[in-house]
N, C-alpha and C. Protein backbone atom coordinates (compact mmCIF):
# COMPACT_ATOMS: atom_id res chain seq x y z
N UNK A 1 16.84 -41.58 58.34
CA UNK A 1 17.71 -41.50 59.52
C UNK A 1 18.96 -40.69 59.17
N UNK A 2 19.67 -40.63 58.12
CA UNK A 2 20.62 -40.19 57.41
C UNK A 2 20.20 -39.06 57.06
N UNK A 3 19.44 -38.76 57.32
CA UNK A 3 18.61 -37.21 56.89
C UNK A 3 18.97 -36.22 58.11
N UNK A 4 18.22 -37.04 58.87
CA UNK A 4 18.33 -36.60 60.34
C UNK A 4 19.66 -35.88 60.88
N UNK A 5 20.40 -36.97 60.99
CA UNK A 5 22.26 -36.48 61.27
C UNK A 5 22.49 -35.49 60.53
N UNK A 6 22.23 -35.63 59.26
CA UNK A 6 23.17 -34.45 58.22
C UNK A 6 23.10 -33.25 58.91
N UNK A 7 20.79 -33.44 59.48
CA UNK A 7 20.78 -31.60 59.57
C UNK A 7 21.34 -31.31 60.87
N UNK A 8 21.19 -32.03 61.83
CA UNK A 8 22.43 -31.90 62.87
C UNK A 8 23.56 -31.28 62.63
N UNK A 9 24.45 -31.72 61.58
CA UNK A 9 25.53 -31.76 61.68
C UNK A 9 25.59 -29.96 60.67
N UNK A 10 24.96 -30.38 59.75
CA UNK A 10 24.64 -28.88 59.73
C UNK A 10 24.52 -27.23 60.54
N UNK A 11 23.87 -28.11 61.39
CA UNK A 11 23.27 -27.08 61.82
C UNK A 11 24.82 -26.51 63.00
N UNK A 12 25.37 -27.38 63.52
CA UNK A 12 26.70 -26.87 63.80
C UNK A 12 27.13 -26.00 62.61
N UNK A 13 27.36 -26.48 61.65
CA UNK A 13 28.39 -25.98 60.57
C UNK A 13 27.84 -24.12 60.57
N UNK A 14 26.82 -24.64 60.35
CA UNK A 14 25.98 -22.98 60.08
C UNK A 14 26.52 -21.85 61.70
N UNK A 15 26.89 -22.41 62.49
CA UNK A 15 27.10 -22.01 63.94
C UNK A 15 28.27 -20.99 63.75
N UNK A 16 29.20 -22.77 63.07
CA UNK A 16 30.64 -22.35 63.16
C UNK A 16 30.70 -20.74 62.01
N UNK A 17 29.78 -20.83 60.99
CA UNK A 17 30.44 -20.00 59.99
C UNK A 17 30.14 -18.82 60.40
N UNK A 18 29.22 -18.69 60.82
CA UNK A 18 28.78 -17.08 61.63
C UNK A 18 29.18 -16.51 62.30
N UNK A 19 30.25 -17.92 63.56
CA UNK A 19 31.06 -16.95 64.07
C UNK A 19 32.34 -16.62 63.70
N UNK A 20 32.62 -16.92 62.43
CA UNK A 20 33.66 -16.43 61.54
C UNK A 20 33.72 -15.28 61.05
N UNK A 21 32.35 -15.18 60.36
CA UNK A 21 31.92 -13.86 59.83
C UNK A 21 31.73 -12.84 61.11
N UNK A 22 31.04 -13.05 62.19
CA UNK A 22 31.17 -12.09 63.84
C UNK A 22 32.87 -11.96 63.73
N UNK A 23 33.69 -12.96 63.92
CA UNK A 23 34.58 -12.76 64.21
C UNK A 23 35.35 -11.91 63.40
C-alpha cells in the first residue's frame, strides 16, 4: 500500500521537475 502512494507522489514530483527544466 505504501508502495502505491510513494509512486503517486512521485509521479507529481517528476511533473514538477520538468517544468523547471521547460521553464
Amino acid at each position: 500500500k505504501h508502495s502505491r502512494k510513494q509512486a503517486g507522489h512521485r509521479q507529481w514530483f517528476t511533473e514538477v521537475k520538468i517544468t523547471g527544466i521547460n521553464a
